[in-house]
PDB file of N, CA and C in Angstrom:
ATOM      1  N   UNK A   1      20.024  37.260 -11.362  1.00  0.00           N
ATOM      2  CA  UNK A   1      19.733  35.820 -11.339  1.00  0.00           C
ATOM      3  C   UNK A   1      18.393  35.533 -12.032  1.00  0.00           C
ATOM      4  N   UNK A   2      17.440  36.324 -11.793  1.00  0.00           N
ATOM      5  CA  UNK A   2      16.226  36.157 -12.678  1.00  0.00           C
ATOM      6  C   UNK A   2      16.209  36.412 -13.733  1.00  0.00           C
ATOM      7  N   UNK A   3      16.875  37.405 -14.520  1.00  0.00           N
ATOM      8  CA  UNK A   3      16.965  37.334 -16.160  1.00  0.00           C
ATOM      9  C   UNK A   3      17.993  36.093 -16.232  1.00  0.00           C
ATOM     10  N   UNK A   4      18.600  35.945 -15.684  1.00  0.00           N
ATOM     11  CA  UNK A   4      19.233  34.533 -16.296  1.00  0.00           C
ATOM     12  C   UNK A   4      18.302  33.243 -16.582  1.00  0.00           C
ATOM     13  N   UNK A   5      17.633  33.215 -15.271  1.00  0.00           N
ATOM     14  CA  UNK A   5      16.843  32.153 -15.035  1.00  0.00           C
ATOM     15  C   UNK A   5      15.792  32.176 -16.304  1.00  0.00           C
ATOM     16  N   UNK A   6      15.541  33.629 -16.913  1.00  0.00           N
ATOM     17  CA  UNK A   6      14.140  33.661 -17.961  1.00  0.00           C
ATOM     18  C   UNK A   6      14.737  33.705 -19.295  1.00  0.00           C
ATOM     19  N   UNK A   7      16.187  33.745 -19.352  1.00  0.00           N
ATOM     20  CA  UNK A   7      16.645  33.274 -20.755  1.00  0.00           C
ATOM     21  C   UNK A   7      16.769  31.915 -20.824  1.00  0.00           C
ATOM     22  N   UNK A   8      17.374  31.777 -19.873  1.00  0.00           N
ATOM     23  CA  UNK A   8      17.331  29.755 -19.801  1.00  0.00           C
ATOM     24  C   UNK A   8      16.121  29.317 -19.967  1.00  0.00           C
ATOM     25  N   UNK A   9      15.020  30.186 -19.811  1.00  0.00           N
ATOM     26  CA  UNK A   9      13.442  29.525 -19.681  1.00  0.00           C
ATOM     27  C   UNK A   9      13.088  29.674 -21.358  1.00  0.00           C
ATOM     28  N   UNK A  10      13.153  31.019 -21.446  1.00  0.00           N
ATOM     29  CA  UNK A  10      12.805  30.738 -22.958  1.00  0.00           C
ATOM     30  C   UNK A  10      13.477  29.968 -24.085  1.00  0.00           C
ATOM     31  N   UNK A  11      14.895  29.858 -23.721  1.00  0.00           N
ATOM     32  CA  UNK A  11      15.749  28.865 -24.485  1.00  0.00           C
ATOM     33  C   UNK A  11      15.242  28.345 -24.979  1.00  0.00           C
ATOM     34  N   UNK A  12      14.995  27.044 -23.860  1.00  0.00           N
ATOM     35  CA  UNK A  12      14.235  25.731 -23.794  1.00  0.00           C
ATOM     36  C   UNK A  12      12.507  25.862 -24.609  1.00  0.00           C
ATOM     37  N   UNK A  13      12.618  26.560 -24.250  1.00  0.00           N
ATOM     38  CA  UNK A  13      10.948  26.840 -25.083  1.00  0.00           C
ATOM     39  C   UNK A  13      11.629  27.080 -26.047  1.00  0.00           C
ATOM     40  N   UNK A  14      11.775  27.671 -26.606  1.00  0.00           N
ATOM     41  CA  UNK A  14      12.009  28.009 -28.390  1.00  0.00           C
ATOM     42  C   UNK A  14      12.979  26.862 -28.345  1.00  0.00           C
ATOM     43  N   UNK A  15      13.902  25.854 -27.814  1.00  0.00           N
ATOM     44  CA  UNK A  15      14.365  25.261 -28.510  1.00  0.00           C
ATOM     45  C   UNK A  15      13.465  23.481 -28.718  1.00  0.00           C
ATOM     46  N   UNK A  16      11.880  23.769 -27.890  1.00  0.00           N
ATOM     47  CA  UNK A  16      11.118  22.862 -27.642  1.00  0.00           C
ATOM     48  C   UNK A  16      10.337  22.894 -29.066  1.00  0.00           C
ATOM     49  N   UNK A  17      10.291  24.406 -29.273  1.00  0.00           N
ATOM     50  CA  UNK A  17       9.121  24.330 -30.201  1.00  0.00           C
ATOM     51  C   UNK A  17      10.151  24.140 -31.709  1.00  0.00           C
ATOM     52  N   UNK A  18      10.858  24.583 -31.682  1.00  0.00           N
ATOM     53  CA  UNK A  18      12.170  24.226 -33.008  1.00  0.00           C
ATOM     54  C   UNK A  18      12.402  22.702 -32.924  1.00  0.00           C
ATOM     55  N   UNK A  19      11.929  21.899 -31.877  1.00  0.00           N
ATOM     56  CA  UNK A  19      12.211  20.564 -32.041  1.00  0.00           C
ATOM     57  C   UNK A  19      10.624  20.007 -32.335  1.00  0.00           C
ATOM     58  N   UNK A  20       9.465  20.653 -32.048  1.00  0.00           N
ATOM     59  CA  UNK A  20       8.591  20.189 -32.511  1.00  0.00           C
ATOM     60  C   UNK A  20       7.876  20.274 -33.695  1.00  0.00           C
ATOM     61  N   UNK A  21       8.703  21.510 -35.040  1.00  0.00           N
ATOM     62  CA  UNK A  21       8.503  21.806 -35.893  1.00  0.00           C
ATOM     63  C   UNK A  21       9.468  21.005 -36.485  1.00  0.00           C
ATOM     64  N   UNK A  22      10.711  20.322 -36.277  1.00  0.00           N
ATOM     65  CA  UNK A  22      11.247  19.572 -37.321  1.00  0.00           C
ATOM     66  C   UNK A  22      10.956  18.177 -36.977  1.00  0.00           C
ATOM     67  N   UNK A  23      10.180  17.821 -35.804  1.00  0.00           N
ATOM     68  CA  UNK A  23       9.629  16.694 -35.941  1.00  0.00           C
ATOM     69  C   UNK A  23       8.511  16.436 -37.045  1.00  0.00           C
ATOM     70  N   UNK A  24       8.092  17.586 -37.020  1.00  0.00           N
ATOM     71  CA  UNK A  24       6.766  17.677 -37.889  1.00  0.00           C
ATOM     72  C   UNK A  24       6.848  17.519 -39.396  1.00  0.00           C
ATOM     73  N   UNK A  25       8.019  18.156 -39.967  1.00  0.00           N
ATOM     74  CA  UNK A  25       8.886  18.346 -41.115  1.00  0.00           C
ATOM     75  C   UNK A  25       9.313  17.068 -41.736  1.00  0.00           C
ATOM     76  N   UNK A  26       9.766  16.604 -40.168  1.00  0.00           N
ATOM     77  CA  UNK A  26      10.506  15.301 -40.501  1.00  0.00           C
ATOM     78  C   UNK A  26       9.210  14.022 -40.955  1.00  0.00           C
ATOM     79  N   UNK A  27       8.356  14.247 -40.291  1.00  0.00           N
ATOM     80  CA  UNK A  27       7.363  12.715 -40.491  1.00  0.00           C
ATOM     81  C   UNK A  27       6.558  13.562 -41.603  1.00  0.00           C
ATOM     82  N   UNK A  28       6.131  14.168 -42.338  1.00  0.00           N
ATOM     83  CA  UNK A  28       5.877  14.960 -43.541  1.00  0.00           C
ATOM     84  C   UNK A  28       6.894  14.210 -44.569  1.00  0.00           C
ATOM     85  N   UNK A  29       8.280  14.604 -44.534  1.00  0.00           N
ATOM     86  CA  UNK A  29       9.022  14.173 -45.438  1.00  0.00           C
ATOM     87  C   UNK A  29       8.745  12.420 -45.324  1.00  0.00           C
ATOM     88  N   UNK A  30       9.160  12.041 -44.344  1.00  0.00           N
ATOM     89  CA  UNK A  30       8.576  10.631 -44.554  1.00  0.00           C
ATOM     90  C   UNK A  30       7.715  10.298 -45.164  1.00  0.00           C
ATOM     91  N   UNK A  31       6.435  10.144 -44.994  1.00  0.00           N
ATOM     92  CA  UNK A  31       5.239  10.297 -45.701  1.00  0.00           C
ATOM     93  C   UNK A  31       5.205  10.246 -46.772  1.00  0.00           C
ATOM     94  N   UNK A  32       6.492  11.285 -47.437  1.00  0.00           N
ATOM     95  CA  UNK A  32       6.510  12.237 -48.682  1.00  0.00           C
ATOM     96  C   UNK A  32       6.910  10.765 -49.500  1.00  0.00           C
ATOM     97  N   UNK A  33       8.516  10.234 -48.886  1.00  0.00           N
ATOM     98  CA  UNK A  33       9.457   9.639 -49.401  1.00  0.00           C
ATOM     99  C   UNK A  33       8.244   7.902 -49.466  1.00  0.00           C
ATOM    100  N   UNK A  34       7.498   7.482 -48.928  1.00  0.00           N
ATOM    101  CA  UNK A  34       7.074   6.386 -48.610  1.00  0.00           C
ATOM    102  C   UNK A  34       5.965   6.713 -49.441  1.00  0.00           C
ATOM    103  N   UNK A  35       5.359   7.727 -49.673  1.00  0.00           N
ATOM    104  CA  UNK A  35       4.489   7.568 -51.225  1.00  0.00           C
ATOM    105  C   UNK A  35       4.942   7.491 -52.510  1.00  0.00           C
ATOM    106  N   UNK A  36       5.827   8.700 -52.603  1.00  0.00           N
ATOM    107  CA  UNK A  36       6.942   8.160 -53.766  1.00  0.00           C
ATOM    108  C   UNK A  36       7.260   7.180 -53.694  1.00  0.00           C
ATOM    109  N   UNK A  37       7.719   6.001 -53.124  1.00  0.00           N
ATOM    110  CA  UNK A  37       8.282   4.775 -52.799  1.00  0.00           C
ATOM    111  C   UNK A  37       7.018   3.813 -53.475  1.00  0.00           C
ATOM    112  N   UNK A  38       6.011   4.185 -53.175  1.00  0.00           N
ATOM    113  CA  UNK A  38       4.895   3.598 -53.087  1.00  0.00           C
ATOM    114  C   UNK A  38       4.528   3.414 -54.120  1.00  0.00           C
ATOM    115  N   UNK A  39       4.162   4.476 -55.031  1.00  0.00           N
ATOM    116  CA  UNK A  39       3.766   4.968 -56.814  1.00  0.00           C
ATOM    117  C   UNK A  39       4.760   4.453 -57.276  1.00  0.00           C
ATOM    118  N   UNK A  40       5.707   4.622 -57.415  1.00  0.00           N
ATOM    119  CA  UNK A  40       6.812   3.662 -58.075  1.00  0.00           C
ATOM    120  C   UNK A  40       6.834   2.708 -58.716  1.00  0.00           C
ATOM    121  N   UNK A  41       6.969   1.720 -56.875  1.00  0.00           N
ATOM    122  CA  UNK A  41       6.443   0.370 -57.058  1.00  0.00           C
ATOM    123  C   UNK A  41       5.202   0.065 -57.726  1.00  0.00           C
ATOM    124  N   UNK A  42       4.447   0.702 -57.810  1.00  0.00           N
ATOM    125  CA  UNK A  42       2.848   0.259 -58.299  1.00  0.00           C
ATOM    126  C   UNK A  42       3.117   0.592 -59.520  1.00  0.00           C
ATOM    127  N   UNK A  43       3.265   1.604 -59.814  1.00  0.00           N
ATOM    128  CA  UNK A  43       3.708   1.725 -61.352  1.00  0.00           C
ATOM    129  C   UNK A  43       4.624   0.646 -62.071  1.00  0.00           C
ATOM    130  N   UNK A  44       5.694   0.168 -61.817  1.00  0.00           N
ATOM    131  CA  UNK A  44       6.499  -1.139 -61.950  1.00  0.00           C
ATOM    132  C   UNK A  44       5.411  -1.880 -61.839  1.00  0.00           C
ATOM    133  N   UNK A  45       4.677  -2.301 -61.553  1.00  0.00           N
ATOM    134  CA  UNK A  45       4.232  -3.527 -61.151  1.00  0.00           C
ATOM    135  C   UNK A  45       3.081  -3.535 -62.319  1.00  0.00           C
ATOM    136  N   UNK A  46       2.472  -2.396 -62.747  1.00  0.00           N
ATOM    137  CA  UNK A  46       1.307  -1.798 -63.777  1.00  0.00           C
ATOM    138  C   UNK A  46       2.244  -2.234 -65.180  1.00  0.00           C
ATOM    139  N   UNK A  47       3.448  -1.649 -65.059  1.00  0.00           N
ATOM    140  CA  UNK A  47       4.352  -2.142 -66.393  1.00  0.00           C
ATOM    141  C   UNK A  47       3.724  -3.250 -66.579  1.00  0.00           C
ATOM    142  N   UNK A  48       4.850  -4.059 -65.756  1.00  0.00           N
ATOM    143  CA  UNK A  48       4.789  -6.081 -65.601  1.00  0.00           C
ATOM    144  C   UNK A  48       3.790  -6.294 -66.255  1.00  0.00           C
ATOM    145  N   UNK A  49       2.483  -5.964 -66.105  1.00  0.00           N
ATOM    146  CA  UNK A  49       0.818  -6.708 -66.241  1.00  0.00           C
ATOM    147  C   UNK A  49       0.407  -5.934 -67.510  1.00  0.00           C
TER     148      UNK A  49
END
């Protein structure tokens, strides 16, 4: 019952920290996509003028 109980424990941990590394990944890529987004537009807009 106790090795059960300490695989279920670490599970959750490694599947805590695998969720806190693609959170991390994830708002990075954001970031990523919303500066590109960003330069773009400004560049378009540098054309125009």
């Amino acid at each position: 019952m106790k090795g059960v109980n300490r695989e279920k424990y670490s599970l959750m941990m490694y599947k805590k920290k695998v969720l806190k590394k693609s959170l991390i990944v994830f708002t990075i890529r954001l970031f990523y996509i919303v500066f590109l987004l960003y330069t773009i537009l400004s560049d378009k807009e540098r054309a125009y003028i």
